[in-house]
Protein backbone atom coordinates (compact mmCIF):
# COMPACT_ATOMS: atom_id res chain seq x y z
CA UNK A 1 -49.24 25.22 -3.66
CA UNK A 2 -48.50 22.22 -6.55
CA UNK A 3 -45.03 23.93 -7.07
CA UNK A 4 -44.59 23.87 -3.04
CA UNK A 5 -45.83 20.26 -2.76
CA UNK A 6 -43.32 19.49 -5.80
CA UNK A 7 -40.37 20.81 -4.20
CA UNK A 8 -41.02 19.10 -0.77
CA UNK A 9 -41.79 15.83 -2.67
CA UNK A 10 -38.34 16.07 -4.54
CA UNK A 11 -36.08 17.39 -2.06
CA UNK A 12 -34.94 14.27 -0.66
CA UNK A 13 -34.49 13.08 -4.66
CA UNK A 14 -31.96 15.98 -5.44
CA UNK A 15 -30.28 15.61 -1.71
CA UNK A 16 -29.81 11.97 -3.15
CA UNK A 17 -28.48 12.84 -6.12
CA UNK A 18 -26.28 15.76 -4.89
CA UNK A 19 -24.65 13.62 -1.92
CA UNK A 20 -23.75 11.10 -4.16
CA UNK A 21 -22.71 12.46 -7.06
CA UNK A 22 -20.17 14.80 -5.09
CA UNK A 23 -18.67 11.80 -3.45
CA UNK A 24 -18.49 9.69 -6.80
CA UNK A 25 -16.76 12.67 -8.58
CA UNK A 26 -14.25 13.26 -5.68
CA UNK A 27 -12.98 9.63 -6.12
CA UNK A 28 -12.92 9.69 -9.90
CA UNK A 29 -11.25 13.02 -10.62
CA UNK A 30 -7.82 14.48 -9.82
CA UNK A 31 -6.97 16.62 -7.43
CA UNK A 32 -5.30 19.84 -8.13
CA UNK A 33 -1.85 18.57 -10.00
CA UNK A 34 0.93 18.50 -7.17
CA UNK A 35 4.29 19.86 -7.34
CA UNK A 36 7.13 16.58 -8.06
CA UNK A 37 8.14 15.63 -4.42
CA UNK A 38 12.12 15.34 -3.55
CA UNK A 39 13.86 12.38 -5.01
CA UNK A 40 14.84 9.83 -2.31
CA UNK A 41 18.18 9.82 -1.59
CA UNK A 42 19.80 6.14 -1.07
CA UNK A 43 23.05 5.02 0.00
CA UNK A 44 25.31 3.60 -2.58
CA UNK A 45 22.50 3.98 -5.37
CA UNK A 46 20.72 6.53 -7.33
CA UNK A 47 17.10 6.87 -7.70
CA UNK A 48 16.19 8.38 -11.37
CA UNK A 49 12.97 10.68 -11.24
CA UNK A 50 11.56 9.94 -14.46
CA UNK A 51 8.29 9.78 -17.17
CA UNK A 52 6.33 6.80 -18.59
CA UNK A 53 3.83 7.31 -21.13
CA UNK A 54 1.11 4.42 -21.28
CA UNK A 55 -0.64 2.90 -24.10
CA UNK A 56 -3.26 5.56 -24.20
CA UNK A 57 -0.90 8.26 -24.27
CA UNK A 58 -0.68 9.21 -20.16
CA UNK A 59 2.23 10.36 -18.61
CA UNK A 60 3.20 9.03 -15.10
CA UNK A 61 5.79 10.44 -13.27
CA UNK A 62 7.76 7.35 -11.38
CA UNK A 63 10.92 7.14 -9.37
CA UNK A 64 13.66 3.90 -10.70
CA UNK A 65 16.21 2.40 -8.55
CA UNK A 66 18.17 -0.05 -11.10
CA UNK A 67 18.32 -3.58 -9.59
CA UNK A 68 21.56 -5.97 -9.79
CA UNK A 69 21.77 -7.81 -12.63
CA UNK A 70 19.15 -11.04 -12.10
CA UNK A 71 17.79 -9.69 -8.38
CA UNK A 72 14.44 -8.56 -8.15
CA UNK A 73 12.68 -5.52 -9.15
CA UNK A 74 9.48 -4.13 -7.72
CA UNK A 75 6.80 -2.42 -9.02
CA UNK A 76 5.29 0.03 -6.34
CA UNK A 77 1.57 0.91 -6.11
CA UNK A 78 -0.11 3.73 -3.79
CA UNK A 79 -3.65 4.09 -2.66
CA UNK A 80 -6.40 6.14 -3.84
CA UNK A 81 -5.53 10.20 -3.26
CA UNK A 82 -1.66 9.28 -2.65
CA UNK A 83 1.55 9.32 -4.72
CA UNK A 84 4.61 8.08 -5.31
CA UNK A 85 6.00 9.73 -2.53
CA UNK A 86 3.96 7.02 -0.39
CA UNK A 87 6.64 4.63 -1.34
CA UNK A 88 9.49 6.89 -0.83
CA UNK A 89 10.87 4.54 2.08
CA UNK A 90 10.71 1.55 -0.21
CA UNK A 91 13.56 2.39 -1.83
CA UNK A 92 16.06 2.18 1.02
CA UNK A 93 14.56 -1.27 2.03
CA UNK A 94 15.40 -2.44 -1.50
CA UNK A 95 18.30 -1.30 -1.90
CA UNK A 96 19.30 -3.19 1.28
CA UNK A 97 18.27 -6.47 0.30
CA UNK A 98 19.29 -5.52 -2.98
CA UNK A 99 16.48 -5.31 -4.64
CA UNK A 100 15.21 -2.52 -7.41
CA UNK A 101 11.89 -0.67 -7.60
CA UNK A 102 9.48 1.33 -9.70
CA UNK A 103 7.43 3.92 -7.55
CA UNK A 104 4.74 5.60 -9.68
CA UNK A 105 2.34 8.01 -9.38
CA UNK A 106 -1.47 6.74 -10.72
CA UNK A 107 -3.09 8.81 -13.55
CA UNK A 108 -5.08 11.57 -11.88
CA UNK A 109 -2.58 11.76 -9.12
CA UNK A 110 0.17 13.79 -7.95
CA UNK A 111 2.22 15.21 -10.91
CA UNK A 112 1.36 12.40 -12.71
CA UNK A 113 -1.21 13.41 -16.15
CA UNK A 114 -4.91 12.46 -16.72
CA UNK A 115 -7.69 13.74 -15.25
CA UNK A 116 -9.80 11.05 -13.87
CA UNK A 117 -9.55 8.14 -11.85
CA UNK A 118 -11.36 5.00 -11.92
CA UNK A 119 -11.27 2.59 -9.23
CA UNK A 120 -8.44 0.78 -10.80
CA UNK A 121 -9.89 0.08 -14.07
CA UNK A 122 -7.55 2.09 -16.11
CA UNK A 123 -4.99 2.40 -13.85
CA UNK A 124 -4.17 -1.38 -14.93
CA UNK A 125 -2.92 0.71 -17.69
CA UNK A 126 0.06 1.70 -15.69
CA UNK A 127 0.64 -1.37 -14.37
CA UNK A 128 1.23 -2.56 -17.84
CA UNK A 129 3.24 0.69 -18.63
CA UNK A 130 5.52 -0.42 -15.91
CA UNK A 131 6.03 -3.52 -16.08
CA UNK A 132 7.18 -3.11 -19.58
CA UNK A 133 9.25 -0.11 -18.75
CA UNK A 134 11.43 -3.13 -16.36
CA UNK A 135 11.16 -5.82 -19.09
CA UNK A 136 13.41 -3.00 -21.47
CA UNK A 137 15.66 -1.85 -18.25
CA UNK A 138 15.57 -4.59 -16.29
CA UNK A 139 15.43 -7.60 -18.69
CA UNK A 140 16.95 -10.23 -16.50
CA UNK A 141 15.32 -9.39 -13.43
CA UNK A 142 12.10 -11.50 -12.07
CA UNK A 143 9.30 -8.67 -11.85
CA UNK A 144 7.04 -8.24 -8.87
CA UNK A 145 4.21 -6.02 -8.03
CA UNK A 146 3.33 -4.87 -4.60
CA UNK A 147 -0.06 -2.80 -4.27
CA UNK A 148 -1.70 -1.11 -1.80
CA UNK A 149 -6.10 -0.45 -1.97
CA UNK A 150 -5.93 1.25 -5.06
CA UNK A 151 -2.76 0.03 -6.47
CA UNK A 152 -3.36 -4.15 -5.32
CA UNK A 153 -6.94 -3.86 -7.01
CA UNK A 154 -5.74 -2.12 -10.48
CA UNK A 155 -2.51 -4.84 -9.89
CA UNK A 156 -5.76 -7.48 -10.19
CA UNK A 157 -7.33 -5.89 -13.21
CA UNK A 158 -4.00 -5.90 -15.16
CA UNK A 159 -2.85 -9.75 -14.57
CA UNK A 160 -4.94 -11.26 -17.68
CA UNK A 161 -2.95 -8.72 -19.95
CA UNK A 162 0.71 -9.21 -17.65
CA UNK A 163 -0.24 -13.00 -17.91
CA UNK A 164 3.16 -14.55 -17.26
CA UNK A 165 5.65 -11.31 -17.31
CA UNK A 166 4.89 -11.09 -13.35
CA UNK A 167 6.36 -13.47 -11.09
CA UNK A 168 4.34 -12.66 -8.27
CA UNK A 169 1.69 -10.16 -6.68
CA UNK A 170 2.36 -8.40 -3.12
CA UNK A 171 -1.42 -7.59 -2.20
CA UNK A 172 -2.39 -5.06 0.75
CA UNK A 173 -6.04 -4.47 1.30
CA UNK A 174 -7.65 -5.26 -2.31
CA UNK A 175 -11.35 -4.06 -2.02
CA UNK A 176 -13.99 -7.43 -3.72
CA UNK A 177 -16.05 -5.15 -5.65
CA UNK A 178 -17.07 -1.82 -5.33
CA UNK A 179 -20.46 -2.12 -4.31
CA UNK A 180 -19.02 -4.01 -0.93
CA UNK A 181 -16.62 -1.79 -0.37
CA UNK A 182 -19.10 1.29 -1.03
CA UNK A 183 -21.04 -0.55 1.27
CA UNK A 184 -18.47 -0.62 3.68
CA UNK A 185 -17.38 2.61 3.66
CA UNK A 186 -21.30 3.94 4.44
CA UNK A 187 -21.60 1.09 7.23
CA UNK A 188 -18.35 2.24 8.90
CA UNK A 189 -20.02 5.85 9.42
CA UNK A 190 -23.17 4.30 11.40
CA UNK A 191 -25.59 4.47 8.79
CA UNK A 192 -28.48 1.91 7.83
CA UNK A 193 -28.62 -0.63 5.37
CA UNK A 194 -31.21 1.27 3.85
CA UNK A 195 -28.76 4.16 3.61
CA UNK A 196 -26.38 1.57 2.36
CA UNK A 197 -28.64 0.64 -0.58
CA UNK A 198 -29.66 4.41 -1.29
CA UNK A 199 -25.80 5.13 -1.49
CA UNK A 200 -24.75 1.78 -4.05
CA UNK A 201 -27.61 2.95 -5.57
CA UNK A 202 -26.33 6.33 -6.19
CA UNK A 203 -22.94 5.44 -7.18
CA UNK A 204 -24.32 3.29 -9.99
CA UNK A 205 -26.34 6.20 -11.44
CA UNK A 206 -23.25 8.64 -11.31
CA UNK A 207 -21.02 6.06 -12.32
CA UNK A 208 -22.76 5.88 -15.94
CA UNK A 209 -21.11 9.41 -16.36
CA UNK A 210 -18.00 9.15 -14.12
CA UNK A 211 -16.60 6.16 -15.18
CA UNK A 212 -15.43 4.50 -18.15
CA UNK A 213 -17.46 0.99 -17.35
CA UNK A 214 -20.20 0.24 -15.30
CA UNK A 215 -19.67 0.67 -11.39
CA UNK A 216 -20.65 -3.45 -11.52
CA UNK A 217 -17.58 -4.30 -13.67
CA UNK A 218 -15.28 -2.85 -10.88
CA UNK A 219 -15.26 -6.70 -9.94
CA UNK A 220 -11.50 -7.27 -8.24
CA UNK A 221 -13.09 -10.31 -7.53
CA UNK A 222 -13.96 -11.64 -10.91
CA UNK A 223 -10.74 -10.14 -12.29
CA UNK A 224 -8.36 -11.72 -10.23
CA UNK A 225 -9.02 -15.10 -11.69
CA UNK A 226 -7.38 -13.22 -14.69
CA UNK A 227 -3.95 -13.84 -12.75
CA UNK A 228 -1.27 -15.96 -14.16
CA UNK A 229 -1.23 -19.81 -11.99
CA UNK A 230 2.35 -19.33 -12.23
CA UNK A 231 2.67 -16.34 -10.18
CA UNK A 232 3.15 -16.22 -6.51
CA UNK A 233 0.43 -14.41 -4.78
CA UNK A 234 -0.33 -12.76 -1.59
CA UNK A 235 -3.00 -10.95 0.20
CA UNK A 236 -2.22 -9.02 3.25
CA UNK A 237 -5.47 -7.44 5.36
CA UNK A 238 -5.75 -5.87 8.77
CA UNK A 239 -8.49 -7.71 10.61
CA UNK A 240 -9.61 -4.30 12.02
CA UNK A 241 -10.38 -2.93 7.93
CA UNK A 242 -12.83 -1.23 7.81
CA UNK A 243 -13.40 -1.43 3.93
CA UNK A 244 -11.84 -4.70 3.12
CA UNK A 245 -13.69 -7.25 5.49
CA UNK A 246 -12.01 -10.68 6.57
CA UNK A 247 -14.72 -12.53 4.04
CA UNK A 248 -14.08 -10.49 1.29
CA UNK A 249 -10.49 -11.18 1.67
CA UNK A 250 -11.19 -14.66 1.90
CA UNK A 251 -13.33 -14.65 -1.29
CA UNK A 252 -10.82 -12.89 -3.40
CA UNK A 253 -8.39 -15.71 -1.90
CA UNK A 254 -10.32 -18.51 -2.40
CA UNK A 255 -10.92 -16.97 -6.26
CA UNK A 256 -7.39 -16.66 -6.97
CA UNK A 257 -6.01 -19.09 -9.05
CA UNK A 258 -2.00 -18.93 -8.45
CA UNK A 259 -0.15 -20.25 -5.53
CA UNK A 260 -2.02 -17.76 -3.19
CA UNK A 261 -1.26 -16.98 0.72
CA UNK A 262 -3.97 -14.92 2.73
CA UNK A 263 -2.52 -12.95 5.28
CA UNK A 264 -4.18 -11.64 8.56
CA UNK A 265 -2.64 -9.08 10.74
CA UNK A 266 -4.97 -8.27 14.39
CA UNK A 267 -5.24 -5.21 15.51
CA UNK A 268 -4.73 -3.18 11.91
CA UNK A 269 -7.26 -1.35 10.30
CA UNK A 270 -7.00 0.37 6.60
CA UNK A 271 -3.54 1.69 6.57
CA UNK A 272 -0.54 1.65 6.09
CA UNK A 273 0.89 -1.45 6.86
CA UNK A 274 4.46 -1.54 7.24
CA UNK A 275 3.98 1.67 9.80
CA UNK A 276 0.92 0.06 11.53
CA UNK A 277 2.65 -3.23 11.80
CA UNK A 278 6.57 -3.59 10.45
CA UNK A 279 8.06 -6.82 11.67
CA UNK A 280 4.45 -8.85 10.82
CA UNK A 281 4.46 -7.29 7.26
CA UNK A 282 8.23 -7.70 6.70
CA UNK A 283 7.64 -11.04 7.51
CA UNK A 284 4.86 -11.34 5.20
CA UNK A 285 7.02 -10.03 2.40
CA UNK A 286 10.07 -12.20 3.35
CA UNK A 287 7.93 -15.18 3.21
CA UNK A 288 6.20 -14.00 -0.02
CA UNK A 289 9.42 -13.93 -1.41
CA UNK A 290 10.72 -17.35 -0.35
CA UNK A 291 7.47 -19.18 -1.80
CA UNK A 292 8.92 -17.29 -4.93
CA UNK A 293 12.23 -18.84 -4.68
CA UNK A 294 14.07 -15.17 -4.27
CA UNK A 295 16.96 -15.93 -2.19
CA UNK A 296 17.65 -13.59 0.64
CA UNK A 297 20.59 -11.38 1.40
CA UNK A 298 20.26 -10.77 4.78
């Protein structure tokens, strides 16, 4: 009867635990290795499929389109669970303005190597892997980064070490922290803030084990004061998000300490944004790149 009363009593503890614990593993391990996706083909150019190793000995898999001597090149940044090939119509859109680009795929993702993933936190690794990859190919070129969830938050936790060898961040849908957007994500699915607190509460205890600092130093929005003054920034949000909010946007703009546009667009939710909304986010991008001083082509 005590074993019984024990089991009933603890039930809901190790349905706690197991829930999650599953979800915090799926989002900080790799999915089964994918095979290398198709190298774009572009008009007039060629697109190199090639390997980057970062500072802790990681090898990303990334896609180069060279950039004319002194025009811009791009560093390209997916989501969490995407790859490279997320970018694969970037290239084309460079090349027309021309531009150059670096599409690569995160550690833990795609064909890229490592086996974990972490919310961004070592993924600034790779930012820092690519830009210097461009600073040896691409020395006279003004280097950019555009990054998307994943890829705009581990753009923030790299810009104290990129300092001033980034001219400018391209921002789409940067997360505050990642006990709001944990929060978010339960929220979205109709659950209580009770069940919102059980859940942060959760991914704190697995993060101990699943990731390589504390799930409270996930902090996009302390890190981002870590960005050079001298770069041009912007942050580009659908006001329909469900895991970036409007405020949290607005926090990690008001935090930012370089010239720094916030971007709205209605009716867009968490996605992606040059498909949900093209001529508004080409827009965005032309006018980040003016504040820049890029001059156009078109």
């Amino acid at each position: 009867m005590g074993l019984l009363l024990a089991l009933v009593l603890l039930s809901p503890v190790v349905l706690w635990l197991g829930i999650t614990g599953w979800t915090t593993w799926r989002y900080t391990h790799r999915a089964p290795p994918s095979p290398s996706p198709e190298t774009p083909v572009v008009e007039g150019a060629t697109v190199e499929d090639l390997r980057i190793v970062t500072d802790d000995g990681v090898e990303l898999a990334a896609w180069y389109l060279q950039p004319p001597p002194g025009r811009p090149v791009f560093v390209l940044l997916h989501g969490i669970h995407g790859t490279r090939d997320w970018e694969r119509n970037a290239f084309s859109y460079l090349r027309e303005r021309e531009m150059g680009g670096l599409a690569l795929s995160f550690r833990g993702h795609g064909d890229s190597g490592g086996e974990h993933r972490s919310f961004g936190w070592d993924e600034a690794r790779d930012v820092v892997a690519a830009v210097a990859f461009l600073e040896d190919r691409a020395p006279t070129s003004p280097v950019f980064v555009r990054g998307v969830s994943l890829g705009a938050v581990a753009a923030i936790f790299a810009g104290d070490d990129l300092d001033e060898r980034v001219d400018g961040y391209f921002l789409e849908m940067p997360f505050r922290d990642l006990e709001t957007v944990s929060r978010n994500w339960i929220r979205h699915r109709g659950y209580s803030e009770r069940m919102a607190d059980l859940y942060q509460a959760g991914v704190r205890f697995w993060g101990r084990f699943f990731l390589p600092v504390s799930a409270d130093a996930i902090s996009p929005i302390r890190e981002i004061e870590g960005l050079s003054p001298s770069a041009t920034v912007s942050i580009i949000v659908g006001i329909d998000d469900h895991l970036v909010g409007l405020s949290d946007a607005e926090d990690l703009h008001a935090a930012c300490p370089a010239d720094c546009e916030l971007v709205i667009l209605a009716g867009v939710g968490h996605e992606s944004l040059p498909a949900a909304a093209p001529e508004r986010w080409g827009r965005a991008l032309a006018g980040f790149l003016e504040r820049a001083g890029v001059a156009s082509t078109e």
